[in-house]
Protein backbone atom coordinates (compact mmCIF):
# COMPACT_ATOMS: atom_id res chain seq x y z
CA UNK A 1 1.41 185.47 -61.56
CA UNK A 2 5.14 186.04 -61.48
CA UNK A 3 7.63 184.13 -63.47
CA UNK A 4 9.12 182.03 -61.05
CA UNK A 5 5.32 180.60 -60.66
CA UNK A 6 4.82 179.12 -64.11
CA UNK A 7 6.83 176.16 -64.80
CA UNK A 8 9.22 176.13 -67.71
CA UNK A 9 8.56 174.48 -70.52
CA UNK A 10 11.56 172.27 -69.97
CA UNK A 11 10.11 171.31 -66.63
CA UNK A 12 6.77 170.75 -67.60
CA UNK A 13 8.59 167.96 -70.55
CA UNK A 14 10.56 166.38 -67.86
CA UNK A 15 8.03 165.46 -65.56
CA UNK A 16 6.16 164.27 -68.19
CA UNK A 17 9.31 161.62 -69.22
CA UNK A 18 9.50 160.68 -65.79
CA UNK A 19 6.00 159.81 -65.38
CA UNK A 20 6.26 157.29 -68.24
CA UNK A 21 9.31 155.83 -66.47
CA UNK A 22 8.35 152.60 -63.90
CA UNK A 23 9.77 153.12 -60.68
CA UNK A 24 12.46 150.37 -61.12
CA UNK A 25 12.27 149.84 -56.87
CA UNK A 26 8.80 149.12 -57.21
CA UNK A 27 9.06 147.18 -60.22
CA UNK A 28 11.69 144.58 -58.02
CA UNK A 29 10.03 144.66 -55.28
CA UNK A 30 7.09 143.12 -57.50
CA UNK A 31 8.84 141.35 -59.45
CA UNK A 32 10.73 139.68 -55.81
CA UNK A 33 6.49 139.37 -54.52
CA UNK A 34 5.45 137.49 -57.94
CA UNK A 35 8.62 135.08 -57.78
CA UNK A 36 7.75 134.46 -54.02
CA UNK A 37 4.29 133.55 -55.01
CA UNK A 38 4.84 131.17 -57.48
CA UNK A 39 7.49 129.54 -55.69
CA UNK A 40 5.17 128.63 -52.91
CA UNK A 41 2.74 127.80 -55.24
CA UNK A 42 5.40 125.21 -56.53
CA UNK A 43 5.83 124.22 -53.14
CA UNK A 44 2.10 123.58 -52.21
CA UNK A 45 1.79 121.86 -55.78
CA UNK A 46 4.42 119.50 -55.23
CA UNK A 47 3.30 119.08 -51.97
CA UNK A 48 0.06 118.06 -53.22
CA UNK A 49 1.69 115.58 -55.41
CA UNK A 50 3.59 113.75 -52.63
CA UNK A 51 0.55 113.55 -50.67
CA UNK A 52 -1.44 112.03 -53.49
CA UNK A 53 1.59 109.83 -54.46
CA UNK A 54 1.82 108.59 -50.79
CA UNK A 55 -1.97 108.23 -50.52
CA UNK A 56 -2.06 106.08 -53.61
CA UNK A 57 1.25 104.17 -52.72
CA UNK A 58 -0.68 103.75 -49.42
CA UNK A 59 -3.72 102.06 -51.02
CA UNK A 60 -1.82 99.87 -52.95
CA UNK A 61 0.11 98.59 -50.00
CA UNK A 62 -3.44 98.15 -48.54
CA UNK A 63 -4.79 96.12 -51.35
CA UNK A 64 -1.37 94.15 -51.91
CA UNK A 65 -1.61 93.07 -48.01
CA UNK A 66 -5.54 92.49 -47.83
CA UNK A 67 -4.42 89.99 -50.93
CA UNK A 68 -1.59 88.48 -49.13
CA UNK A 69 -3.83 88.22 -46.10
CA UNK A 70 -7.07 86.62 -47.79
CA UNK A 71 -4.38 84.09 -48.94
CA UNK A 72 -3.15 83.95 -45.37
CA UNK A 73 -6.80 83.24 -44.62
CA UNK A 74 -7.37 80.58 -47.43
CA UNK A 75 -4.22 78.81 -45.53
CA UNK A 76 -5.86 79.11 -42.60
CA UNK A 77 -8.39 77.23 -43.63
CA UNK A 78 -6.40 74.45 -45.32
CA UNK A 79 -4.32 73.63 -42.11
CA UNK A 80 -7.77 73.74 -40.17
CA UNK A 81 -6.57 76.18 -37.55
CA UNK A 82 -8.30 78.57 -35.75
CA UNK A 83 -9.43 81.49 -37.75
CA UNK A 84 -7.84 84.90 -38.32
CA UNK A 85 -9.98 88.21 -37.35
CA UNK A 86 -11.75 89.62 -40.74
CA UNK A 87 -10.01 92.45 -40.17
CA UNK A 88 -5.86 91.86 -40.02
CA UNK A 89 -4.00 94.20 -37.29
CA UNK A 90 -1.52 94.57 -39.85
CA UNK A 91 -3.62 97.16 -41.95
CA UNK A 92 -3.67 99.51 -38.97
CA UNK A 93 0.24 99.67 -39.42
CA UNK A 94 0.40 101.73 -42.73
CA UNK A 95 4.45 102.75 -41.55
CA UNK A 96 5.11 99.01 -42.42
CA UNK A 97 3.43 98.66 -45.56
CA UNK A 98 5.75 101.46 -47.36
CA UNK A 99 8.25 98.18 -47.13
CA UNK A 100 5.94 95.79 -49.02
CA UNK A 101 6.83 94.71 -52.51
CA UNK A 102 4.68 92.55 -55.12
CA UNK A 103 5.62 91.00 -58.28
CA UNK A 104 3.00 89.14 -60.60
CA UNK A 105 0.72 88.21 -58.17
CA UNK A 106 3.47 85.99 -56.69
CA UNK A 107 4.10 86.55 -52.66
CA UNK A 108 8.12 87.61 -53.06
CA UNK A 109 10.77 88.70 -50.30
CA UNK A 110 8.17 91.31 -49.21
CA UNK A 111 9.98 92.83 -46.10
CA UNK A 112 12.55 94.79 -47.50
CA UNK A 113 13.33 95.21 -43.75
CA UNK A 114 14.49 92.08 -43.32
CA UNK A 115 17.65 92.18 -45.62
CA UNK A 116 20.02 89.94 -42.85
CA UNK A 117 17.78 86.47 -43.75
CA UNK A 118 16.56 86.60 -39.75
CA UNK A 119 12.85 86.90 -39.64
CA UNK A 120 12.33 89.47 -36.85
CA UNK A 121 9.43 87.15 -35.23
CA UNK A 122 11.05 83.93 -35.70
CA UNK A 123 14.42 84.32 -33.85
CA UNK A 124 16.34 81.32 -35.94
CA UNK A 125 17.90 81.97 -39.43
CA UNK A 126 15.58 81.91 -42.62
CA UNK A 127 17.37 79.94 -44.55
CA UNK A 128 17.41 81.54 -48.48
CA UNK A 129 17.33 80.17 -51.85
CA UNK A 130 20.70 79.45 -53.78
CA UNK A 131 20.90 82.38 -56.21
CA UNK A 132 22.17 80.10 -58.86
CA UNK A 133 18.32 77.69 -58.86
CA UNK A 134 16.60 77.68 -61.74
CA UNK A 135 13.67 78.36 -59.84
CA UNK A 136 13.90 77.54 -56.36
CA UNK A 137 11.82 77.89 -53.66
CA UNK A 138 11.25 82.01 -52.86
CA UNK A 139 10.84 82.54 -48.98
CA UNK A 140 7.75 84.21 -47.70
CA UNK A 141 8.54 86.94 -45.35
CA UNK A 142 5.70 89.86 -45.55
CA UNK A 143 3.46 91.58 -43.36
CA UNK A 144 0.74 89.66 -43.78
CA UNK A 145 2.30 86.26 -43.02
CA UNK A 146 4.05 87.73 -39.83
CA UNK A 147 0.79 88.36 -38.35
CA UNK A 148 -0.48 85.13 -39.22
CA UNK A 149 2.78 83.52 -37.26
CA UNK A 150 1.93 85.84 -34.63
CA UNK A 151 -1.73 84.92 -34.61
CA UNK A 152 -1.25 80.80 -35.10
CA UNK A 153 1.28 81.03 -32.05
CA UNK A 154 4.34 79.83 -34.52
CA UNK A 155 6.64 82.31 -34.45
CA UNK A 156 9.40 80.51 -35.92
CA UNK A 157 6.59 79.51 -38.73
CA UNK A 158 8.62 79.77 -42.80
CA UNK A 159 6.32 80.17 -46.09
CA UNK A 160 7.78 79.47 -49.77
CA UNK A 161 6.01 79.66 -52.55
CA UNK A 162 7.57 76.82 -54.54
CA UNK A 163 7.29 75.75 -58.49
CA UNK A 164 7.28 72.01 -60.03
CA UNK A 165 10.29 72.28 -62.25
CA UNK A 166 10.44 69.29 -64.89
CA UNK A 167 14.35 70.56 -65.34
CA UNK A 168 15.35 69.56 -62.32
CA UNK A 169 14.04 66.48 -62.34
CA UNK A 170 14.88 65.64 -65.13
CA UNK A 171 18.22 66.47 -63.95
CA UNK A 172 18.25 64.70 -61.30
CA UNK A 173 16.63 60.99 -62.58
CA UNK A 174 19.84 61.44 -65.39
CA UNK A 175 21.86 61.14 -62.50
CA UNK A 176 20.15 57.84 -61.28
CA UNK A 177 20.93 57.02 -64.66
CA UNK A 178 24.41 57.51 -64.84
CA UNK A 179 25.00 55.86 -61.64
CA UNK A 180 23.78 52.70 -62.77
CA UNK A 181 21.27 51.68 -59.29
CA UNK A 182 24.12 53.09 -57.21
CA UNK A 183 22.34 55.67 -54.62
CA UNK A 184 22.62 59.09 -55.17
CA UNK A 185 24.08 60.23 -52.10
CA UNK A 186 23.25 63.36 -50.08
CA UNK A 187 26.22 64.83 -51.02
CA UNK A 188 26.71 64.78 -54.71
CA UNK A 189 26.56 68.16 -56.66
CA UNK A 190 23.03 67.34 -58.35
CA UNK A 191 21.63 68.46 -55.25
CA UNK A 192 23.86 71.43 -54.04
CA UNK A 193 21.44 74.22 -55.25
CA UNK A 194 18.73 73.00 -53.07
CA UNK A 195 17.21 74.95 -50.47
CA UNK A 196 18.33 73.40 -47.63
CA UNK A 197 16.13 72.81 -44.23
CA UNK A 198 18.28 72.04 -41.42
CA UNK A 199 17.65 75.12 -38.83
CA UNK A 200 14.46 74.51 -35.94
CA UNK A 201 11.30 75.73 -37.09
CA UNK A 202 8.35 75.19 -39.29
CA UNK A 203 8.22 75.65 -42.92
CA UNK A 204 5.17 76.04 -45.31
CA UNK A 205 6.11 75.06 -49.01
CA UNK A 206 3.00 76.48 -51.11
CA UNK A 207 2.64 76.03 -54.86
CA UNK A 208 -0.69 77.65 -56.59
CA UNK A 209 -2.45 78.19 -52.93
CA UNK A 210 -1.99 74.93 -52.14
CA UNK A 211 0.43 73.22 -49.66
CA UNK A 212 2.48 70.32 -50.82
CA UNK A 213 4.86 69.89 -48.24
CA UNK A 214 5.37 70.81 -44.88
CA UNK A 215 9.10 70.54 -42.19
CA UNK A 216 9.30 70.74 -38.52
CA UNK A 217 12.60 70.56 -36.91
CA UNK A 218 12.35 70.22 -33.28
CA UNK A 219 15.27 70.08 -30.72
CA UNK A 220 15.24 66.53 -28.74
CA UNK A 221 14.76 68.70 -25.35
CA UNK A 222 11.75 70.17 -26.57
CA UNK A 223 10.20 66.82 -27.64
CA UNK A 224 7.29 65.92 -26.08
CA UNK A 225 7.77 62.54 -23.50
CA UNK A 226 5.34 60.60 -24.99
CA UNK A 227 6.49 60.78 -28.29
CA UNK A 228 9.85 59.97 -27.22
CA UNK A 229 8.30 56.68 -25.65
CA UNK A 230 7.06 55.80 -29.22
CA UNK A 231 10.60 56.91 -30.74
CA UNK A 232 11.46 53.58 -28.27
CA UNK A 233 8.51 51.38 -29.25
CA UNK A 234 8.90 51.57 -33.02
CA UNK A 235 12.90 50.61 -32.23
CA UNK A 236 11.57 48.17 -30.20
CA UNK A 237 9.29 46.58 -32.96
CA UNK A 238 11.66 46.35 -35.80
CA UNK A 239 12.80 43.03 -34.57
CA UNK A 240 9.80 41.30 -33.94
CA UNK A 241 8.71 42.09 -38.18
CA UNK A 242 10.25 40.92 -41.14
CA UNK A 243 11.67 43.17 -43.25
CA UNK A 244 10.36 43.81 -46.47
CA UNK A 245 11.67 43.05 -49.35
CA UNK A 246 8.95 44.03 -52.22
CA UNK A 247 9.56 47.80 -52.15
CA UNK A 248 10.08 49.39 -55.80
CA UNK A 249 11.88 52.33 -54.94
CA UNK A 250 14.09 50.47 -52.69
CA UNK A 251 14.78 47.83 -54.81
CA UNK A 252 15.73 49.89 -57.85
CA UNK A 253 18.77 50.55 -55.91
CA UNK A 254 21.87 48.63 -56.81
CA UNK A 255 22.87 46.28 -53.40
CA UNK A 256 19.86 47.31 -51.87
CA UNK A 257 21.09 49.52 -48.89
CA UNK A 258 18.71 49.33 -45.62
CA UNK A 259 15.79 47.68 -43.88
CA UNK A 260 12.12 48.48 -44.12
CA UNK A 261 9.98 46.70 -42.52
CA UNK A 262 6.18 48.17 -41.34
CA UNK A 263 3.02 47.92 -38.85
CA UNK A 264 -0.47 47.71 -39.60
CA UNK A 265 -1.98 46.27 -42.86
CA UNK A 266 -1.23 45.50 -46.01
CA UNK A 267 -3.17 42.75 -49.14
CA UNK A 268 -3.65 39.04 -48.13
CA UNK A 269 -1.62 36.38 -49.66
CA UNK A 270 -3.55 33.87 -48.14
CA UNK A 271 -6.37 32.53 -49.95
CA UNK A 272 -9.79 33.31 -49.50
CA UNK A 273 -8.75 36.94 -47.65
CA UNK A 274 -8.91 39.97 -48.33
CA UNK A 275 -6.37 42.22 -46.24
CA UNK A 276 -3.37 41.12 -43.84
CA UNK A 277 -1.24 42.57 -40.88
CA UNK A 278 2.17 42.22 -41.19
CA UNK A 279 3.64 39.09 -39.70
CA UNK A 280 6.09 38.17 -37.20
CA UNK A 281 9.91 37.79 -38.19
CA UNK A 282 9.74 33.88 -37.96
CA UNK A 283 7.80 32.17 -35.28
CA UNK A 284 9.64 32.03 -32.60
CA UNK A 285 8.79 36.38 -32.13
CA UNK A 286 5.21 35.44 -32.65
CA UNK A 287 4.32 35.41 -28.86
CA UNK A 288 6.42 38.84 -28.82
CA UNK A 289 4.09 40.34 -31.74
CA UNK A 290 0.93 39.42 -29.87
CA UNK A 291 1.78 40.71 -26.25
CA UNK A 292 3.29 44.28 -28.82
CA UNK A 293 -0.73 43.75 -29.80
CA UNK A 294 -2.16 43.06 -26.34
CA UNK A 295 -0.82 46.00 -24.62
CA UNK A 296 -2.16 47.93 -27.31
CA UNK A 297 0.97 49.76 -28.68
CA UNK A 298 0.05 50.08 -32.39
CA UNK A 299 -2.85 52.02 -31.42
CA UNK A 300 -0.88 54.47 -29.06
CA UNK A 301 1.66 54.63 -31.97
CA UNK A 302 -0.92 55.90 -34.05
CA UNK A 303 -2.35 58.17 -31.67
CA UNK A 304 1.17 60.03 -31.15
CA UNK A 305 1.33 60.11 -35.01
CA UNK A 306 -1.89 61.54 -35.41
CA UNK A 307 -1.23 64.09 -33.07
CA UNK A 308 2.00 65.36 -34.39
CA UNK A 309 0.29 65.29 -38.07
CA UNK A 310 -2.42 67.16 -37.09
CA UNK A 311 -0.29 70.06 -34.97
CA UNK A 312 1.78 70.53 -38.61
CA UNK A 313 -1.35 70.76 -40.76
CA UNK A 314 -4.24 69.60 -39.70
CA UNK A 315 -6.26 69.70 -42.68
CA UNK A 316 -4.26 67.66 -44.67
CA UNK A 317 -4.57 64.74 -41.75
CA UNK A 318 -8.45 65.82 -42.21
CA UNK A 319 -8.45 64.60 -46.01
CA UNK A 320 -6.64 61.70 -45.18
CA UNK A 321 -9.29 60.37 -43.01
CA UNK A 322 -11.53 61.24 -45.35
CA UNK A 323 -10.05 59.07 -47.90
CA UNK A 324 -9.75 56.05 -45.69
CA UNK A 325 -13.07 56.26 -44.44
CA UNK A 326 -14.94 56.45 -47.75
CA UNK A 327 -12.93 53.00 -48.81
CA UNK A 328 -13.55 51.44 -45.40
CA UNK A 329 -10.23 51.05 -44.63
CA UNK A 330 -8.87 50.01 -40.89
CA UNK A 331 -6.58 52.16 -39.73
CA UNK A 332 -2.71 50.62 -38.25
CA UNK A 333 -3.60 50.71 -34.85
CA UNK A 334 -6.34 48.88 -35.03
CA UNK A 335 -5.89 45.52 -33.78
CA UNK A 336 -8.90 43.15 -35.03
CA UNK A 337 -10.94 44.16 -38.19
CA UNK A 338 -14.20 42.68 -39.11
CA UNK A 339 -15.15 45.10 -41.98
CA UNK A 340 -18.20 46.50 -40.20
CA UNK A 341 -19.21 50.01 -40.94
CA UNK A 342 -19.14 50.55 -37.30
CA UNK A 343 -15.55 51.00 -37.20
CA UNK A 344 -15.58 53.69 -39.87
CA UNK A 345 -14.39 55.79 -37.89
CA UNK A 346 -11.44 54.35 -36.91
CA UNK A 347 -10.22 55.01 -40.09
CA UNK A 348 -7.39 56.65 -41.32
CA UNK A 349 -3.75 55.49 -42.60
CA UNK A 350 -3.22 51.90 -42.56
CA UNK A 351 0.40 51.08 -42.43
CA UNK A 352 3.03 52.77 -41.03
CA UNK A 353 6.63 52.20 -42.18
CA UNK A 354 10.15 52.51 -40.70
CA UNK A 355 13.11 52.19 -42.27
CA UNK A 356 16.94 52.19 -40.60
CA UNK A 357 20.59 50.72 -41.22
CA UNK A 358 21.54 53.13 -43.98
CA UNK A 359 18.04 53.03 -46.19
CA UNK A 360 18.27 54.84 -49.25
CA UNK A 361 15.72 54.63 -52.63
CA UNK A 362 15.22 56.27 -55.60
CA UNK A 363 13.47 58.87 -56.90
CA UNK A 364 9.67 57.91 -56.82
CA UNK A 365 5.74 58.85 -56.31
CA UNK A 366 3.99 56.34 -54.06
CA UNK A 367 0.61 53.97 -55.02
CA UNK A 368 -1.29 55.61 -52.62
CA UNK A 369 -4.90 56.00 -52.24
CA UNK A 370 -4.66 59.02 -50.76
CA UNK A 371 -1.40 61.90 -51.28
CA UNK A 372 -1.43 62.85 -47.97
CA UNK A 373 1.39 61.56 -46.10
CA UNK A 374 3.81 61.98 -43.08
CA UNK A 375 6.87 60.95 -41.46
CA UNK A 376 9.45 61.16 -38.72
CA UNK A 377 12.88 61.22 -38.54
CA UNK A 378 15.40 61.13 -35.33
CA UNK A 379 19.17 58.62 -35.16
CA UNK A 380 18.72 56.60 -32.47
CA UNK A 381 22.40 55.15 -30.97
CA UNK A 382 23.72 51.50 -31.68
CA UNK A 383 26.17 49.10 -29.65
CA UNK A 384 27.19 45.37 -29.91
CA UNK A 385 29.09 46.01 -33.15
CA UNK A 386 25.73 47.14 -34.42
CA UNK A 387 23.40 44.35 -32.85
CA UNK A 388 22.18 46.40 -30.74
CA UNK A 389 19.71 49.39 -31.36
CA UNK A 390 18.58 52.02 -28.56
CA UNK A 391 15.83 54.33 -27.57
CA UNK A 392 18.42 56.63 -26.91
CA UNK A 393 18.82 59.06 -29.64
CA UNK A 394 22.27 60.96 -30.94
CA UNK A 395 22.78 64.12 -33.10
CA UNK A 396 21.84 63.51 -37.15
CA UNK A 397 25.54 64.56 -37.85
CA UNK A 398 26.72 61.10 -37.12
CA UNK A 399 25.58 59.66 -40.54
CA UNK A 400 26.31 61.82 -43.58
CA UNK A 401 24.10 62.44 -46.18
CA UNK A 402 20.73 60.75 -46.22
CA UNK A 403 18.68 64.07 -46.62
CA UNK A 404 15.42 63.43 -47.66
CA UNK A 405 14.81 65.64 -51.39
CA UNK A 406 12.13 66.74 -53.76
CA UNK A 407 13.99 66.88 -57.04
CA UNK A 408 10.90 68.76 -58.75
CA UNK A 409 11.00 71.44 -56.06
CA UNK A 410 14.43 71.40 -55.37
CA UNK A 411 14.13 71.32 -51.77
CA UNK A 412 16.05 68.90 -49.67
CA UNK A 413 15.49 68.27 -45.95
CA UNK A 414 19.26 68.46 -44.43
CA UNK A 415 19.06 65.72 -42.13
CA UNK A 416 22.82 65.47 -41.33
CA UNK A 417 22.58 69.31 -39.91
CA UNK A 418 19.78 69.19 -37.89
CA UNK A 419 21.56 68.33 -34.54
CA UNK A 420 19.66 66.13 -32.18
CA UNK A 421 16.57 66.87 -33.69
CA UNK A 422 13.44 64.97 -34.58
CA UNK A 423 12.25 65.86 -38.01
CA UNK A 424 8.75 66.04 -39.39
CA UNK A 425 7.62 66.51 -42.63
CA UNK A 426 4.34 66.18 -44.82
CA UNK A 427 4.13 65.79 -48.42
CA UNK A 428 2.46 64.20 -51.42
CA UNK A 429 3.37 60.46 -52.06
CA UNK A 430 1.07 59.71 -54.82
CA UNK A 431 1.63 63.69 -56.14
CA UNK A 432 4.66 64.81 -56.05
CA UNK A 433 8.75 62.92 -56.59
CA UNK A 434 10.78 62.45 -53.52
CA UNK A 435 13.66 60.09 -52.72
CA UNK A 436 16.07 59.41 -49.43
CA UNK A 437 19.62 60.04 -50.42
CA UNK A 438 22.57 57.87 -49.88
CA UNK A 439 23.83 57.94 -46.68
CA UNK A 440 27.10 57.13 -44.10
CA UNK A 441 26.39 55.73 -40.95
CA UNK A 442 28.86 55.43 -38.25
CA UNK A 443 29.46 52.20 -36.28
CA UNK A 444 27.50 53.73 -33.33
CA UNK A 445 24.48 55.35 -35.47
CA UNK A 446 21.54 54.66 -37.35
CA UNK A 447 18.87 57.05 -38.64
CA UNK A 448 15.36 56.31 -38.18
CA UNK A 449 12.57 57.22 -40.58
CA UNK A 450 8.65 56.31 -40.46
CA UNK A 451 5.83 57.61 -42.26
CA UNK A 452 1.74 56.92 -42.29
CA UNK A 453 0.01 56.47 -45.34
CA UNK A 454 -3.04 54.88 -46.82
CA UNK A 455 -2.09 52.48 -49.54
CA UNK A 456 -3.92 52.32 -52.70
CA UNK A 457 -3.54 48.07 -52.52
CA UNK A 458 -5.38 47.88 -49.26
CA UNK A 459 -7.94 50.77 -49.37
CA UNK A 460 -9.24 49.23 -52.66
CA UNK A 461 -9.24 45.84 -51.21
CA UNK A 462 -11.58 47.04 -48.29
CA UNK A 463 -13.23 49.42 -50.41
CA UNK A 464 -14.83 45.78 -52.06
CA UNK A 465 -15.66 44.43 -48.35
CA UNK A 466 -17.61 48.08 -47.82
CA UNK A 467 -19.80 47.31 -50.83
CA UNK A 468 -19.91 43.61 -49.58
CA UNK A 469 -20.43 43.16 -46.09
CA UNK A 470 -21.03 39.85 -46.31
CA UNK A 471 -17.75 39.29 -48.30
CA UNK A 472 -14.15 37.01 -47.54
CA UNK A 473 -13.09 36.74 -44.53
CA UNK A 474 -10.65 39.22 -43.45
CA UNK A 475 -7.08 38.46 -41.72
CA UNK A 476 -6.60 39.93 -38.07
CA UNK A 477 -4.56 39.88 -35.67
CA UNK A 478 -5.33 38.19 -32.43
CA UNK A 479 -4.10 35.31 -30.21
CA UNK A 480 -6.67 32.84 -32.86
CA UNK A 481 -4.89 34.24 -36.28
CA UNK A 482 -3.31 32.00 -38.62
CA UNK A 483 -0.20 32.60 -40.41
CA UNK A 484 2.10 30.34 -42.50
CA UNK A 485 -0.67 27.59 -42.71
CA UNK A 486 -0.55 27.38 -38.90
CA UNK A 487 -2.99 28.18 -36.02
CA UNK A 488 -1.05 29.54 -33.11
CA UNK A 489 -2.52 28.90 -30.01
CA UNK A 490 -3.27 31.14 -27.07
CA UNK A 491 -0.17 31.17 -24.37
């Protein structure tokens, strides 16, 4: 072997250095691979973490609308509608129920969509709570409660979930105080943070799963003709009535402001009977009362009334009749009354009440039998320097004030900004504080209000006769009845 074949010693020691030496090119490109590989690890890990986050966020949206739904359900139930599918269409629609918000197991502005106050099924305004209420009434606006709108057929259909608040009533009844029996009118500041119902629509007031009260404005135009005719009939039988002049709430008020007078029945008077229907306004409108009775007008007044009670919330007018048949009580249409067990199911309210000319009370909770009760409201026109009242109805703005309020729930029906509207409502007499505010009427204006009830006084009266068949002799109303110690003759 030559020399130039055998490696030098210095050689041999160099390649041995550079062996021990990492290749720093292959060292990047590893370290560039291992940086790659944990950043996409980080990737698919976060990844995973969204997904689970939106899969969880997705099951709680489920569960929080199934809850709002089964509550939709309950409702359901309670206004005796036709029932909702066991499975709601809006759980197919997860995109929505990212939107949904919950609070305490309280139903709260849950469409975060809908941040304008226009529910996008209803097409009218929403109105919203003043934010300075204590605790006002919080709209219901969710999912869940669209579909039941959408299901029921009621698009423009309102929930709140309302509170009693002892405050505000409080509040209120000081004012009554302060006054001195003067009205409160609709316009004093003791009621400016109410939520105000003035816009056409329905609207659900629900406190604890229960409804306590109930609105339906309703354009004149879109009011049925029939009901219009017994707008005109109840205008019509004002005059032939007496007023009445025993009414606590109305009485309370300092210089009494308005006329109530009612149809139907109310406790005897007379000796020796048991229940009464409300006499004629001196006798020279007797012969007018009877031929109001012979063409059978109370009963077709009652028949529009059920009606309209029953297309608001039906089972509500269900316990009602419940109520008036278990004490036997006649209901305001009927005409004659024997007691007999055999008319039990005529039953249902027995007086219905109407009030005009200004009417205004206080603060109050009715001696009813039953809490279920319901009204109408609608200003009707006037002429001969107010002599004169007609079927023909004008727009609520014509008498100020006069809203009709629930100080505990701080929720006042806005009469005066309704338009030409008739106005429904339901609530609980017996149950529940409400009052009809002062009120302005113009020379050519009067608003009308009515409402069916079963009185305590008469349903326990009849409830006697029930367990007594045999018992007094009741008081009806035919061409053979006898009122102020006189028999009146048939014409």
């Amino acid at each position: 072997m030559s020399n130039d074949d055998q490696p030098t010693k210095s050689t041999s020691l160099a390649d041995a250095l550079m062996a021990t030496v990492p290749d720093r090119r292959k060292t990047g490109a590893n370290r560039k691979e291992t940086v790659g590989k944990r950043a996409q690890y980080m990737r698919e890990r976060k990844a995973r973490q969204d997904e689970e986050d939106r899969e969880r966020e997705r099951a709680d949206a489920r569960a929080r609308a199934k809850l709002r739904y089964d509550r939709m359900r309950k409702l359901v139930k309670l206004l005796a509608l036709d029932p909702l599918p066991e499975q709601p269409h809006a759980f197919k629609h997860e995109a929505h129920m990212d939107n949904v918000q919950w609070s305490e197991d309280k139903l709260q502005y849950a469409d975060t969509k809908q941040t304008s106050g226009i529910d996008e099924h209803a097409g009218q305004p929403a109105p919203k709570p003043n934010p300075n209420s204590r605790h006002g009434p919080v709209e219901v606006s969710s999912v869940g409660v669209d579909t039941l709108s959408q299901w029921l057929l009621r698009p423009n259909l309102h929930f709140y979930e309302v509170e009693k608040n002892a405050d505000a009533l409080a509040e209120y009844q000081k004012v009554e105080k302060e006054l001195a029996g003067a009205p409160v009118p609709g316009w004093h500041p003791v009621v400016a943070n109410a939520l105000r119902i003035s816009e056409p629509g329905e609207y659900m007031f629900m406190n604890h799963g229960k409804l306590v009260a109930a609105v339906r404005i309703t354009p004149m135009p879109q009011v049925p003709h029939r009901v219009k005719q017994a707008m005109g009939t109840m205008v019509d039988y004002c005059r032939l009535v007496r007023p009445i002049s025993s009414n606590a709430a109305m009485n309370r008020v300092k210089n009494k402001c308005g006329i109530m007078c009612a149809l139907g029945w109310h406790p005897a008077y007379q000796k020796n009977k048991n229940i009464a229907a409300y006499g004629p306004n001196g006798l020279e409108t007797w012969g007018d009362l009877i031929d109001f009775h012979d063409k059978e007008l109370p009963t077709e007044l009652y028949e529009v009334y059920l009606e309209r009670f029953k297309s608001l919330c039906a089972g509500n007018l269900d316990a009602l009749i419940t109520a008036a048949r278990e004490a036997g009580a006649p209901n305001l249409g009927l005409r004659n009354w024997s007691g007999s067990s055999d008319e039990l199911h005529l039953a249902g309210a027995n007086v219905l009440t109407l009030t005009y000319d200004g009417f205004c009370n206080t603060a109050h909770r009715d001696k009813d039998k039953s809490p279920q009760a319901f009204g109408m409201w609608w200003t009707g026109k006037v002429t001969n320097d107010r002599q004169e009242y007609l079927h023909e109805t004008t727009s609520h703005s014509k008498v100020r004030g006069g809203g009709f309020y629930f100080p505990e729930y701080e929720i006042l029906v806005d009469f005066e900004n309704t338009g030409d509207s008739l106005v429904e409502v339901f609530w609980q007499g017996c149950l529940d504080y409400h009052v009809t505010l002062g009120a302005e009427e113009s020379n050519d204006a009067t608003r009308w209000g009515t409402s069916i009830q079963l009185t305590k006084s008469v349903a326990d009266r009849t409830a006697q006769l029930v367990k007594a068949p045999n018992g007094k002799k009741v008081f009806t109303v035919d061409k053979y009845s006898v009122t102020y110690g006189r028999p009146v003759k048939p014409q």
